[in-house]
N, C-alpha and C. Protein backbone atom coordinates (compact mmCIF):
# COMPACT_ATOMS: atom_id res chain seq x y z
N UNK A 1 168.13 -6.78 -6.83
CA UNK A 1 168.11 -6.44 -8.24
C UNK A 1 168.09 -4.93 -8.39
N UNK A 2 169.13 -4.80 -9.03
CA UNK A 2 168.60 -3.10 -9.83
C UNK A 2 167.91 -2.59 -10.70
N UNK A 3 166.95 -1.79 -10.04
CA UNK A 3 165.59 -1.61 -11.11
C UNK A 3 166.60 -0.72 -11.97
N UNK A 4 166.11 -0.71 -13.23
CA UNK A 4 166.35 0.62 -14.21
C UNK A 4 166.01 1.75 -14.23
N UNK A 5 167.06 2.84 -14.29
CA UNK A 5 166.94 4.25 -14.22
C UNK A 5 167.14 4.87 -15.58
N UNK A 6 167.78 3.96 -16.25
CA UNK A 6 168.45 4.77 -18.09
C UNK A 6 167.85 3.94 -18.57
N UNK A 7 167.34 4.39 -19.98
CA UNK A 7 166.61 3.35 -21.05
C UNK A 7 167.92 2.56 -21.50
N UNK A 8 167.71 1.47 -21.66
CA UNK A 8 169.17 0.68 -22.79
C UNK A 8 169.10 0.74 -24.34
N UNK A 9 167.89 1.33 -24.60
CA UNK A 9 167.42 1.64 -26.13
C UNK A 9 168.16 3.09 -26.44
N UNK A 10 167.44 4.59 -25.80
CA UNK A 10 168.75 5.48 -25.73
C UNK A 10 169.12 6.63 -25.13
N UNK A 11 169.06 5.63 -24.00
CA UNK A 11 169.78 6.92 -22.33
C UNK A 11 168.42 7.67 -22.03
N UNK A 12 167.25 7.62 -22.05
CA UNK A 12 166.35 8.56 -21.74
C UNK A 12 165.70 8.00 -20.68
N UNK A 13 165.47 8.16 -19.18
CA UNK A 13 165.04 8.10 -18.03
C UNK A 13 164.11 7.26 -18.41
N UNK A 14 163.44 6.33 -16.86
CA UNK A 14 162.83 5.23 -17.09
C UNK A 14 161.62 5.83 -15.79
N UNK A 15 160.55 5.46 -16.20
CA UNK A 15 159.32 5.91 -15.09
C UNK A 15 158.76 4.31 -14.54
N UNK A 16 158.36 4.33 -13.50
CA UNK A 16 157.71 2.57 -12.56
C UNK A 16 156.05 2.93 -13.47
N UNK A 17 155.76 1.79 -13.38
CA UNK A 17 154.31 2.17 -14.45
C UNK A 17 154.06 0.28 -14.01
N UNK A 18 152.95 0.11 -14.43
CA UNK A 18 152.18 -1.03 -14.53
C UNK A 18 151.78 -1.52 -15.61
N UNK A 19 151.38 -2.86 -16.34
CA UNK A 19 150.20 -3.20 -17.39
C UNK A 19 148.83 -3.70 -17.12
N UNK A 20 148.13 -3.32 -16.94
CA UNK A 20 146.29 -4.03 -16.14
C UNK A 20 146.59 -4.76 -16.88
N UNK A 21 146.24 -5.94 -16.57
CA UNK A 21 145.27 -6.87 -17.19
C UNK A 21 144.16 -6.71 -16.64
N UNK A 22 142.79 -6.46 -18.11
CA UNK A 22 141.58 -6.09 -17.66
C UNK A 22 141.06 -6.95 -18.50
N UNK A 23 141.48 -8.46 -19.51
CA UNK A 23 140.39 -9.20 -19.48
C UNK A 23 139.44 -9.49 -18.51
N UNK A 24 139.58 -9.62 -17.86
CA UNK A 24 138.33 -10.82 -16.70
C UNK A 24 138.14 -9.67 -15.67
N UNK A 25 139.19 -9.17 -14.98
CA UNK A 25 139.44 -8.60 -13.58
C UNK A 25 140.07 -7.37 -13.97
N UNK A 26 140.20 -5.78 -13.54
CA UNK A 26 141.26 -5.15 -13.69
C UNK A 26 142.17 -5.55 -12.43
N UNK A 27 143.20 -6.43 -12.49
CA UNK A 27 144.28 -6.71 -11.84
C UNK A 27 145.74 -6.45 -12.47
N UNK A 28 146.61 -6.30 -11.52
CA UNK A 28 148.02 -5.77 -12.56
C UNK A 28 148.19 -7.12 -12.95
N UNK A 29 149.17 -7.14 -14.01
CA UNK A 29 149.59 -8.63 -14.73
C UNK A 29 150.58 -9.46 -13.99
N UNK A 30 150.16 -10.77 -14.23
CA UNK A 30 150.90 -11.37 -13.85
C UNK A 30 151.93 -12.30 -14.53
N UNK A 31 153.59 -12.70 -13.92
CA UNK A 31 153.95 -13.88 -14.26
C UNK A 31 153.51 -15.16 -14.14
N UNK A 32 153.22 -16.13 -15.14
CA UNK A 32 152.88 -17.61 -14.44
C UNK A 32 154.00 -18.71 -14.52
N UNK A 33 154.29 -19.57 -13.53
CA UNK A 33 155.45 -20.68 -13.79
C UNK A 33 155.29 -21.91 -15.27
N UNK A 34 155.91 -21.75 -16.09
CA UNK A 34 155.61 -22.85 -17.08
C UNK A 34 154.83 -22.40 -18.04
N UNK A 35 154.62 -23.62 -19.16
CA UNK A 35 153.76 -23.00 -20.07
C UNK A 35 152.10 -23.08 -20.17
N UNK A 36 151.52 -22.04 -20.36
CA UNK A 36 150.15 -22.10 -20.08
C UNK A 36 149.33 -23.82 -20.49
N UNK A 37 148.61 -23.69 -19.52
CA UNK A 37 147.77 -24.71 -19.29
C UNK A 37 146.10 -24.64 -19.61
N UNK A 38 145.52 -24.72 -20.19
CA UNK A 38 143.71 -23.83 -19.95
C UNK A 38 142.89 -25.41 -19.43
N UNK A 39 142.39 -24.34 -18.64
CA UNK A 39 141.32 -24.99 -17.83
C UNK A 39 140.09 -25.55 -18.42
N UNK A 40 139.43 -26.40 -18.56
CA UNK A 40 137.50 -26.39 -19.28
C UNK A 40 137.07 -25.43 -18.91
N UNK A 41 137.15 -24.86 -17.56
CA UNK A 41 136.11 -23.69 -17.21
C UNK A 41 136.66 -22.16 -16.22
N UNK A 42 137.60 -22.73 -16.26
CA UNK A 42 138.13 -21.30 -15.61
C UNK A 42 139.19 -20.30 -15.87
N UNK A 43 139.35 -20.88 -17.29
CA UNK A 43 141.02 -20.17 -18.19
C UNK A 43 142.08 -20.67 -17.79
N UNK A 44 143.14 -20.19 -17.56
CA UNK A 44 144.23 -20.60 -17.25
C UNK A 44 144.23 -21.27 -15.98
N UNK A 45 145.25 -22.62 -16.00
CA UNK A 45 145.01 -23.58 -14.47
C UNK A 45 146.61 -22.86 -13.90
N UNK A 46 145.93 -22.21 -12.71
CA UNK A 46 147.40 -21.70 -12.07
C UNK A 46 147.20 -21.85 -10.69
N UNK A 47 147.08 -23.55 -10.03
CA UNK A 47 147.13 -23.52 -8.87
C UNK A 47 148.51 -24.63 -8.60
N UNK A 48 149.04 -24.37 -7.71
CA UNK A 48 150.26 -24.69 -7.43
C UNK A 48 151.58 -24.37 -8.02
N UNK A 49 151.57 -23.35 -8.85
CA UNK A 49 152.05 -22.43 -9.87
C UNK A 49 152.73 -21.47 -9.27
N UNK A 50 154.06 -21.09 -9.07
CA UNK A 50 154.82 -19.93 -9.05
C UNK A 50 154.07 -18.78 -9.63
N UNK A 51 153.85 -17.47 -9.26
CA UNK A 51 153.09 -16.18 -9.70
C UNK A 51 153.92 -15.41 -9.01
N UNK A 52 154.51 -13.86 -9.90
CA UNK A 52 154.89 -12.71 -9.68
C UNK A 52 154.05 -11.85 -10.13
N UNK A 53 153.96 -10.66 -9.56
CA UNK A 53 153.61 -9.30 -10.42
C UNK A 53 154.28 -8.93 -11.14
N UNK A 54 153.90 -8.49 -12.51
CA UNK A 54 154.86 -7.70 -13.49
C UNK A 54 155.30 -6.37 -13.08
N UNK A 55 156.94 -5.91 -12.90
CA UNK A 55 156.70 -4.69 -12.73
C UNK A 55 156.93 -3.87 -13.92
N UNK A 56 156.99 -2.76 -14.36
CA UNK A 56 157.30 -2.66 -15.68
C UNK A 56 157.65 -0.82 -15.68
N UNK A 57 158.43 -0.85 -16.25
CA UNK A 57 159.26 1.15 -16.74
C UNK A 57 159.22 1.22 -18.02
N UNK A 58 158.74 2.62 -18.29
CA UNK A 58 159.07 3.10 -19.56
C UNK A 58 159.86 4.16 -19.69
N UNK A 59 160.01 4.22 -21.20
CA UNK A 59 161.22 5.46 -20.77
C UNK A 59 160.16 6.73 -21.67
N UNK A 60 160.63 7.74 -20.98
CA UNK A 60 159.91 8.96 -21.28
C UNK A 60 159.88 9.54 -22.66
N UNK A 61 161.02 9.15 -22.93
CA UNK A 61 162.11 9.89 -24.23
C UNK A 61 161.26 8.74 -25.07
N UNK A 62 161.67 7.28 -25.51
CA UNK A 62 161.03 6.84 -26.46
C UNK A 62 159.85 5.69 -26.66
N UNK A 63 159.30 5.49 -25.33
CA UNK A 63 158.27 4.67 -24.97
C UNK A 63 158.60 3.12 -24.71
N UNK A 64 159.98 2.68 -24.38
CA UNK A 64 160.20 1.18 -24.80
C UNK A 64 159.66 1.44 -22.96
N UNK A 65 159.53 -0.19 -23.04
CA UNK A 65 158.58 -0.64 -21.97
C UNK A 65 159.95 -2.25 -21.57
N UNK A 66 160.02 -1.80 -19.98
CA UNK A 66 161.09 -2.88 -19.67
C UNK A 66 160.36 -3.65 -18.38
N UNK A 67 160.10 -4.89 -18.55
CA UNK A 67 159.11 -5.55 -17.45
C UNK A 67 160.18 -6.30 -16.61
N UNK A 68 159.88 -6.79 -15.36
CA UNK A 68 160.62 -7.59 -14.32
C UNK A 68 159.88 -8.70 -13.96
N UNK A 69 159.68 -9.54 -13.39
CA UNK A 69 158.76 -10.54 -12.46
C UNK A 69 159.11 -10.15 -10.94
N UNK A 70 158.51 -9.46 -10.76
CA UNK A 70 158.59 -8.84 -9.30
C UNK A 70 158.30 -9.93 -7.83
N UNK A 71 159.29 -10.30 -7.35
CA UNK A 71 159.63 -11.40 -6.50
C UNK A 71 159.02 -11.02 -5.00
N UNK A 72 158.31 -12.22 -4.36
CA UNK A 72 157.61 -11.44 -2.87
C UNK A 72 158.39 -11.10 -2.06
């Protein structure tokens, strides 16, 4: 895959950046397979579940934010 180098919003360079998720954990965010499920007691049920890391660029020039599901 080709990460992005030009914004598609308008031509202004794209920087690698992250989103925490810092409800519960500060961990980077994740993709989950399917549509959320909640648990009785532990939030979301994500075992046997496809999971990526989000990767995510912004662009310098006007702040749009472009995410991937970053594959192992």
């Amino acid at each position: 895959m080709n990460l992005p180098t030009q914004c598609p919003k308008c031509t202004g360079a794209m920087e690698e950046g992250f989103i925490l998720d810092a409800a519960d954990t500060p961990w980077v965010a994740r993709w989950i397979e399917g549509p959320p499920q909640v648990s009785r007691w532990f939030g979301a049920k994500l075992k046997g579940r496809r999971q990526s890391q989000i990767q995510t660029f912004r662009c310098v020039r006007c702040n749009y934010l472009e995410s991937y599901a970053r594959e192992k």
